[in-house]
N, C-alpha and C. Protein backbone atom coordinates (compact mmCIF):
# COMPACT_ATOMS: atom_id res chain seq x y z
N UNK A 1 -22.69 -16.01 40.07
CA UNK A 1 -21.51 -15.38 39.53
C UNK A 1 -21.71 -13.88 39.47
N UNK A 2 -20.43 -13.19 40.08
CA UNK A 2 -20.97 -11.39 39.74
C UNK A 2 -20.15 -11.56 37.74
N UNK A 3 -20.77 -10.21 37.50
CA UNK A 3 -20.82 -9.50 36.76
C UNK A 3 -19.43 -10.13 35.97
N UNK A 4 -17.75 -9.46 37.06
CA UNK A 4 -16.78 -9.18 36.77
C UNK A 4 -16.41 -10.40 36.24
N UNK A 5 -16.92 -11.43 36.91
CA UNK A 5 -16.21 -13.14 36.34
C UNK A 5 -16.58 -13.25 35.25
N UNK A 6 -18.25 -13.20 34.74
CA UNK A 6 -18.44 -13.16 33.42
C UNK A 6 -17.81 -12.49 32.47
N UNK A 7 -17.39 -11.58 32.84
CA UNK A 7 -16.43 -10.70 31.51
C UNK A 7 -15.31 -11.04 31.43
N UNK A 8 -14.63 -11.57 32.66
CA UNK A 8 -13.18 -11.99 32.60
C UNK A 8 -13.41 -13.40 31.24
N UNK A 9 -14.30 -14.24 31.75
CA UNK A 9 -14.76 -15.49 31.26
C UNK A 9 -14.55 -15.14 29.46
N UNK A 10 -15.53 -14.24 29.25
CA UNK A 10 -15.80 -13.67 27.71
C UNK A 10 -14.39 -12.89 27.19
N UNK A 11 -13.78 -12.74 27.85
CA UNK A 11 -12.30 -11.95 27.16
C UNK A 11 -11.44 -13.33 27.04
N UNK A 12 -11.23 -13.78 28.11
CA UNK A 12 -10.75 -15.57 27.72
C UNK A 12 -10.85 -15.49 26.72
N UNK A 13 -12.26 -16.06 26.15
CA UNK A 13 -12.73 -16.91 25.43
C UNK A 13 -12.39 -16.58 23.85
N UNK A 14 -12.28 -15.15 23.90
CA UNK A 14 -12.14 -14.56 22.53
C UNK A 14 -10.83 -14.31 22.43
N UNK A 15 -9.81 -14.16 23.42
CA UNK A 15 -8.30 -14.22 23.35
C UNK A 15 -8.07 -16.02 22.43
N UNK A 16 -8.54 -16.94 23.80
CA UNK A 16 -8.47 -18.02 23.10
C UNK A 16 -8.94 -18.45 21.59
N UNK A 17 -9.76 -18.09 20.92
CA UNK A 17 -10.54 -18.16 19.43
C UNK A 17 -9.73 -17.15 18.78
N UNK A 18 -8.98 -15.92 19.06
CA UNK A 18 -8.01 -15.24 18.15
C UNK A 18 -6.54 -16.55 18.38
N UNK A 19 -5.99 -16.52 19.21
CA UNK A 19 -5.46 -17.76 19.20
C UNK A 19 -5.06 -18.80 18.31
N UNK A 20 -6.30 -19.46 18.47
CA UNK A 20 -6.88 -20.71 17.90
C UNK A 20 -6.70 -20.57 16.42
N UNK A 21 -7.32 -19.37 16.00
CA UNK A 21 -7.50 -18.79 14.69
C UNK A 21 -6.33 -18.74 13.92
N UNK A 22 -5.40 -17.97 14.24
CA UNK A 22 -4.28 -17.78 14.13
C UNK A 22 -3.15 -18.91 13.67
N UNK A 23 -3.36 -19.71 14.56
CA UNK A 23 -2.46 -21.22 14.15
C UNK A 23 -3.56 -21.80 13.15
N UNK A 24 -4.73 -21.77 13.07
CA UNK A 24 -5.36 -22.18 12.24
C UNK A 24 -5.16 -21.49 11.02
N UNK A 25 -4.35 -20.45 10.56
CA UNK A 25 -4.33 -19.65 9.58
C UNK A 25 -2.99 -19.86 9.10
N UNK A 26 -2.22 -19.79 9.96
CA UNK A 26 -0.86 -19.84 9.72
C UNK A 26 -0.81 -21.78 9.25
N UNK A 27 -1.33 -22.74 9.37
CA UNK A 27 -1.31 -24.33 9.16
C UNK A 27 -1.91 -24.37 7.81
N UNK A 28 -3.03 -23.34 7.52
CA UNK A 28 -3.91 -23.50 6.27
C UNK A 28 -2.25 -22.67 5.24
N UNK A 29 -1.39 -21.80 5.54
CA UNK A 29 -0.78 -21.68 4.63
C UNK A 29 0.56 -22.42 4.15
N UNK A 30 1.02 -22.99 5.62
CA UNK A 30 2.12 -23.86 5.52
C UNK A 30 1.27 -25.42 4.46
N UNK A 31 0.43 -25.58 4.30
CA UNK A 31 0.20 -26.79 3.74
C UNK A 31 -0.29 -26.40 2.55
N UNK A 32 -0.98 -25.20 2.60
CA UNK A 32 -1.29 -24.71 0.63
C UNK A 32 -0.14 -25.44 0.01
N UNK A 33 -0.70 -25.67 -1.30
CA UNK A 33 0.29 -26.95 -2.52
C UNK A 33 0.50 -25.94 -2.98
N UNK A 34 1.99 -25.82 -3.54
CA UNK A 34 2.42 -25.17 -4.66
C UNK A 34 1.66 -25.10 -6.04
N UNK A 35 1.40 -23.76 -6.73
CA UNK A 35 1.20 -24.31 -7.74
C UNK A 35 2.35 -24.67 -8.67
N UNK A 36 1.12 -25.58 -9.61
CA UNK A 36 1.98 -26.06 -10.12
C UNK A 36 1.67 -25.81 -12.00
N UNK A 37 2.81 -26.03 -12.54
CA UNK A 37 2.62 -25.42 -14.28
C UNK A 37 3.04 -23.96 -14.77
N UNK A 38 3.02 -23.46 -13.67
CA UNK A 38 3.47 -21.87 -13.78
C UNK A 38 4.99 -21.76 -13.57
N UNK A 39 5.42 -21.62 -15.13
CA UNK A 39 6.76 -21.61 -14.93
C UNK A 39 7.05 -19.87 -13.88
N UNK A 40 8.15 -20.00 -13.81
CA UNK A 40 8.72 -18.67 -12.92
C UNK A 40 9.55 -18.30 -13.99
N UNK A 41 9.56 -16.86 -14.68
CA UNK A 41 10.18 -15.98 -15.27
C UNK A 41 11.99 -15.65 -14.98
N UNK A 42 13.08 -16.00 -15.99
CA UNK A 42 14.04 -15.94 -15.43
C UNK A 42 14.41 -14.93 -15.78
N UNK A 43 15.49 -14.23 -15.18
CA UNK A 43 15.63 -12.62 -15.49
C UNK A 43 17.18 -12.80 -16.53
N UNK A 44 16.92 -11.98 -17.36
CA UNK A 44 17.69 -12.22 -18.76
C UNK A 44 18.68 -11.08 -18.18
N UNK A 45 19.66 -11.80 -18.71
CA UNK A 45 21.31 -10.87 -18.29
C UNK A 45 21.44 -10.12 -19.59
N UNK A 46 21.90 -8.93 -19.84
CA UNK A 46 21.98 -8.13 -20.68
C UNK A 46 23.69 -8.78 -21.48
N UNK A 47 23.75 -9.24 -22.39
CA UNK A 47 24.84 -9.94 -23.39
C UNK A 47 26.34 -9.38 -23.20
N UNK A 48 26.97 -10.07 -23.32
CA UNK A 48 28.33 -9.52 -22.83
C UNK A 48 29.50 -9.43 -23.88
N UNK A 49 29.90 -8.38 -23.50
CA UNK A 49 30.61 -7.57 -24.68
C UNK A 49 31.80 -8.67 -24.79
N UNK A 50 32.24 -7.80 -26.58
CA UNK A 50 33.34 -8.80 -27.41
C UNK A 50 34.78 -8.44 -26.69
N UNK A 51 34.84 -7.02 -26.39
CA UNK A 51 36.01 -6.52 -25.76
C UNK A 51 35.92 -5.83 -24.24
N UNK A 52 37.05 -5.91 -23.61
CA UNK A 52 36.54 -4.85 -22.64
C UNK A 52 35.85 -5.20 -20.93
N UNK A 53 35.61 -6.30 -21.03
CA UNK A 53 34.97 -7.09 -19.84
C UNK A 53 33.65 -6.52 -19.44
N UNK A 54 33.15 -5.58 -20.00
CA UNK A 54 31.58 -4.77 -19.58
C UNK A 54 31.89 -3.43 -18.62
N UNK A 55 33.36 -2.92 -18.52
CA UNK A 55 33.67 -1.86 -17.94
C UNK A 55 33.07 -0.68 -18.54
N UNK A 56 32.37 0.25 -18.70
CA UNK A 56 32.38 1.52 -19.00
C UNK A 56 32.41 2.73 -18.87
N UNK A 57 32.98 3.18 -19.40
CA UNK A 57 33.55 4.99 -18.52
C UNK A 57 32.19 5.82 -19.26
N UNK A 58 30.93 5.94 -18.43
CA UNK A 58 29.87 6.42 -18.15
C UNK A 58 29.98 7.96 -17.58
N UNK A 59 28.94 8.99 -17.65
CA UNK A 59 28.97 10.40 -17.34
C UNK A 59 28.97 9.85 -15.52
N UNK A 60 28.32 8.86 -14.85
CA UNK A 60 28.18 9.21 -13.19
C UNK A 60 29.49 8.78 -13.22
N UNK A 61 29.98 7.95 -13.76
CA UNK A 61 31.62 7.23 -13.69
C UNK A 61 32.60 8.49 -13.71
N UNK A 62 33.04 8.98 -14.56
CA UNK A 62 33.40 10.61 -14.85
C UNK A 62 33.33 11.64 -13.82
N UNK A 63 32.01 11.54 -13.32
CA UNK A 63 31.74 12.25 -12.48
C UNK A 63 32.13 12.05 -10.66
N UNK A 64 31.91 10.88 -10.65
CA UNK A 64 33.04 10.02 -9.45
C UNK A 64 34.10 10.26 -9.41
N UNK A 65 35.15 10.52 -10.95
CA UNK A 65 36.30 10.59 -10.84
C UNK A 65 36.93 12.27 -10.43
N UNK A 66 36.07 13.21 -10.65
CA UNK A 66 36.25 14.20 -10.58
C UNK A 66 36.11 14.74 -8.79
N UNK A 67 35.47 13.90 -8.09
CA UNK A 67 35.01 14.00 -6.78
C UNK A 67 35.93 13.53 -6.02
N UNK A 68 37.09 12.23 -6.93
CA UNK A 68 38.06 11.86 -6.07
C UNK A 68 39.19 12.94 -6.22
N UNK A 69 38.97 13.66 -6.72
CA UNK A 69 40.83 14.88 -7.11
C UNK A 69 40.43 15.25 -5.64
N UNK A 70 42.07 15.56 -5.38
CA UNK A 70 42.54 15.70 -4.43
C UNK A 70 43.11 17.83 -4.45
């Protein structure tokens, strides 16, 4: 064998083993188990007003309105 075949041979081989690796990495995470017991944190809605529907005329609000004059 010259030289050139052997190296072609050895780049194969390590293309193939990154490869290999790869689906082997990506299978090890598709099958990781959930954990389990750890609740997940739900995100708390800020309480909703008695009047008014939660509209408020805010300084950037104000300030929007002044940008729409014509």
């Amino acid at each position: 064998m010259s030289q050139s075949q052997t190296t072609k041979l050895g780049r194969r081989q390590v293309i193939a083993g990154a490869g290999a690796a790869g689906a082997l990495a990506a299978a090890a995470v598709a099958l990781k188990p959930a954990a389990q017991g750890v609740p997940t944190p739900e995100p708390t809605a800020p309480p909703k007003p008695d009047e008014g529907g939660g509209y408020r005329v805010t300084a950037h609000v104000l300030r929007y309105y002044q940008t729409t004059k014509v």
